[in-house]
C-alpha atoms as a PDB file:
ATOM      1  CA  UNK A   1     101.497  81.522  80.533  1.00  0.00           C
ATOM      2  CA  UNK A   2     103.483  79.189  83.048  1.00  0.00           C
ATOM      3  CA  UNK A   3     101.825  76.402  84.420  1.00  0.00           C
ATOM      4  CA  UNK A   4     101.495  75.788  88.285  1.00  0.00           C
ATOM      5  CA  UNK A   5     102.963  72.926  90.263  1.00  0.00           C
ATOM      6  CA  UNK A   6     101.368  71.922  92.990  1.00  0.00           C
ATOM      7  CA  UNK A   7     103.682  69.901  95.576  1.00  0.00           C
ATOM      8  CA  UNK A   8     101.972  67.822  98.085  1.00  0.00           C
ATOM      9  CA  UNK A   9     103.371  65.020 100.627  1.00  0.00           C
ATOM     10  CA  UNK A  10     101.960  61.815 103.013  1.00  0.00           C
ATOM     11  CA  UNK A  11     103.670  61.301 106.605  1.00  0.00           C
ATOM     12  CA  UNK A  12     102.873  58.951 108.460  1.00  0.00           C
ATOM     13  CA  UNK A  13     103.198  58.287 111.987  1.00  0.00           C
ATOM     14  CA  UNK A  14     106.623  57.663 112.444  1.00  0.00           C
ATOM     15  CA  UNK A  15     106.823  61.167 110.400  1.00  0.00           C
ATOM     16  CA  UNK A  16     108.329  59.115 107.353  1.00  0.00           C
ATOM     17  CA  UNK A  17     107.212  61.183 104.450  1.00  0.00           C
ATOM     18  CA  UNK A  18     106.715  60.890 100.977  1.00  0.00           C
ATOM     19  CA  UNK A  19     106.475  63.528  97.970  1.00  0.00           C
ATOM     20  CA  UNK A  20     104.537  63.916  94.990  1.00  0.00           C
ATOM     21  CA  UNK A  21     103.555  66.639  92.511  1.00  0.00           C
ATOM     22  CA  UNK A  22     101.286  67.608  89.692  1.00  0.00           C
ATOM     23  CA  UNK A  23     101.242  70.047  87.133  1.00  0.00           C
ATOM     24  CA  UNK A  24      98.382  71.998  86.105  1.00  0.00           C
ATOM     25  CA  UNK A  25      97.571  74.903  83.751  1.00  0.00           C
ATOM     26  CA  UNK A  26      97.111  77.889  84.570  1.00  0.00           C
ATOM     27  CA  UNK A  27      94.728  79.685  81.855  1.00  0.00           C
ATOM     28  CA  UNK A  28      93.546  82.287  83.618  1.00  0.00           C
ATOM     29  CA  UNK A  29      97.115  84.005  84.761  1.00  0.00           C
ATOM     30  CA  UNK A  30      96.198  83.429  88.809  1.00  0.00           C
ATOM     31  CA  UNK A  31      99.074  84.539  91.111  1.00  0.00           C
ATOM     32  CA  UNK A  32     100.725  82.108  94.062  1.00  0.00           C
ATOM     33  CA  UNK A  33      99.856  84.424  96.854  1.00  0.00           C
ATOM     34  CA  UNK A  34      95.948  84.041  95.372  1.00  0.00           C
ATOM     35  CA  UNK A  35      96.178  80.390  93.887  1.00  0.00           C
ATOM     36  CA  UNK A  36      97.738  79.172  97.868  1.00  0.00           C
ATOM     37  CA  UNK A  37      95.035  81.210  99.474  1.00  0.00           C
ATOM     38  CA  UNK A  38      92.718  79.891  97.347  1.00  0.00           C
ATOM     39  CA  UNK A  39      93.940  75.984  97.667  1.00  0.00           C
ATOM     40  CA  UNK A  40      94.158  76.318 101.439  1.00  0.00           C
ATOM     41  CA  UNK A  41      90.362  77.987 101.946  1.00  0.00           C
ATOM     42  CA  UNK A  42      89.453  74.496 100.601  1.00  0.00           C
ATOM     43  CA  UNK A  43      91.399  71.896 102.699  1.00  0.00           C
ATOM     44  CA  UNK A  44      90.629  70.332 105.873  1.00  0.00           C
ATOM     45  CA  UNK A  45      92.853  73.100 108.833  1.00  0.00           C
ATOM     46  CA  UNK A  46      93.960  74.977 105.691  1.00  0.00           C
ATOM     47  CA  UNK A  47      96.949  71.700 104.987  1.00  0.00           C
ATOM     48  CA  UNK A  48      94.983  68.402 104.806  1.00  0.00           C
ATOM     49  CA  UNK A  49      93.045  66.700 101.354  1.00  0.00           C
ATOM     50  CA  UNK A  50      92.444  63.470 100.522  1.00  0.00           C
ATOM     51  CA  UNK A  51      94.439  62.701  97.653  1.00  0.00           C
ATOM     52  CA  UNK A  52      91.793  60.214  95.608  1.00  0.00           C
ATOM     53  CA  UNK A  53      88.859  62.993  95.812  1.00  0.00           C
ATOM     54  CA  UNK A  54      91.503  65.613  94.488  1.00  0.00           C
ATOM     55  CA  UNK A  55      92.212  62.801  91.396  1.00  0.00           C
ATOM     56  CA  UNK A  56      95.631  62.451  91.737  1.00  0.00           C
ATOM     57  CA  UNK A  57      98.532  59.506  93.450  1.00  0.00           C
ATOM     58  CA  UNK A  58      98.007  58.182  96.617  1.00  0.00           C
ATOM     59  CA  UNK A  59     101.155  58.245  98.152  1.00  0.00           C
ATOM     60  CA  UNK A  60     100.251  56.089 101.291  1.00  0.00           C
ATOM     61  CA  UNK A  61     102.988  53.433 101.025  1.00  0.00           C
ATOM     62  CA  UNK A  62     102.036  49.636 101.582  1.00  0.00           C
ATOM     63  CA  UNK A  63     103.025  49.811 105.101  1.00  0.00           C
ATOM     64  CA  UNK A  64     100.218  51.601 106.085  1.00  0.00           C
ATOM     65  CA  UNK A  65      99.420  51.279 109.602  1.00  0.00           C
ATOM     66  CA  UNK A  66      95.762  52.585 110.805  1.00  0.00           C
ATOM     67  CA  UNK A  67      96.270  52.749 114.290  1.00  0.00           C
ATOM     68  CA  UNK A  68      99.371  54.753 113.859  1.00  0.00           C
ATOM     69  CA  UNK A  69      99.091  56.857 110.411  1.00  0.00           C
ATOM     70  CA  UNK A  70      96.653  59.127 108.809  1.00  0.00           C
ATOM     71  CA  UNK A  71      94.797  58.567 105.608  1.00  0.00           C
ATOM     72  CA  UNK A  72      95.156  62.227 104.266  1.00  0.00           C
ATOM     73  CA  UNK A  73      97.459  63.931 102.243  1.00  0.00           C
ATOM     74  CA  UNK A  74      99.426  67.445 103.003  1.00  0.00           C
ATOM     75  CA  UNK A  75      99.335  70.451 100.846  1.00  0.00           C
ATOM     76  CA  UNK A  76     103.163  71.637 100.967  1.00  0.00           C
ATOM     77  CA  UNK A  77     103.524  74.701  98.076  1.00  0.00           C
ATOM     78  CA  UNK A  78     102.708  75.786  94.420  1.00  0.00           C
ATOM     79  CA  UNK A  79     105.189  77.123  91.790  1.00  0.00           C
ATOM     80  CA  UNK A  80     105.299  78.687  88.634  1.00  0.00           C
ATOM     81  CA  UNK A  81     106.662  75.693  86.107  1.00  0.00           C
ATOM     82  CA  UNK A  82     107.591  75.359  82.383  1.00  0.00           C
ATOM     83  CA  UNK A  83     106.977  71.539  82.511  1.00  0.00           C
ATOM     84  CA  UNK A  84     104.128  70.094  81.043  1.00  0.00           C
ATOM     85  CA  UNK A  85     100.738  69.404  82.501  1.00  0.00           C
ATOM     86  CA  UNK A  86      99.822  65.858  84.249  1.00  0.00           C
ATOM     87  CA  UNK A  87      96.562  66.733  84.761  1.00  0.00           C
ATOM     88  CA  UNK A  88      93.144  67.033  82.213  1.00  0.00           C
ATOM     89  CA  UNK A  89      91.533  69.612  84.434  1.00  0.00           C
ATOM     90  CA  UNK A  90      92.934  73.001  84.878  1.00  0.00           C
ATOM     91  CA  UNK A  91      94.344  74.668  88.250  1.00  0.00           C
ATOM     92  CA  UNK A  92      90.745  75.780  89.063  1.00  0.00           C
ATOM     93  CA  UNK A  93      89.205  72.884  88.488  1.00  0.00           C
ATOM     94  CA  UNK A  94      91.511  70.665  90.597  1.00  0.00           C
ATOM     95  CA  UNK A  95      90.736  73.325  93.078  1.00  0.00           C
ATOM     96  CA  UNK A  96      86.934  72.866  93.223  1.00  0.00           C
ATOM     97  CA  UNK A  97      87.946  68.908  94.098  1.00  0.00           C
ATOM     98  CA  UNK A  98      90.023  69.437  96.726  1.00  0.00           C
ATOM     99  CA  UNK A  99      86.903  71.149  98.608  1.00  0.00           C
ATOM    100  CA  UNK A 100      84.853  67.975  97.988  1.00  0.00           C
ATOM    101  CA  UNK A 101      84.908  66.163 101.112  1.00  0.00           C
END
């Protein structure tokens, strides 16, 4: 069963951005079509997350700015992947902390 990667990026306010990824497993054979609608029923406008409640990288770069950039993360896509997992928790798991906020 192929694993899922879930791609996710920070911008900030100059719209600089930066990328980052996990890798989760996927026991339970979920679609993307389900698994996206799924992720994006659980973020802030169906895009935003905070990256340290979901338990994965910050990517907020040191030259964070508060009165210019945003502390939250963007949820770009998911793909099927043969690479290995990053993460303990499965893809529903990491789901059910994305909706903690």
């Amino acid at each position: 069963m192929a694993n899922i990667k879930f791609n996710y990026q920070y911008r900030d306010g100059g719209n600089y951005k930066k990328c980052g990824s996990m890798v989760l497993a996927n026991p339970t054979g979920l679609g993307l079509a389900e698994l996206s609608s799924l992720i994006r029923s659980k973020l802030i406008d169906q895009t935003w997350f905070y990256a340290a409640d979901a338990g994965i990288p910050d990517l907020i770069p040191n030259t964070f700015n508060p009165e210019t950039d945003s502390t939250w993360h963007e949820f770009e896509s998911i793909e099927f992947t043969a690479a290995p997992v990053s993460m303990k928790i499965d893809v529903l798991g990491f789901v059910e902390l994305l909706g903690i906020i």
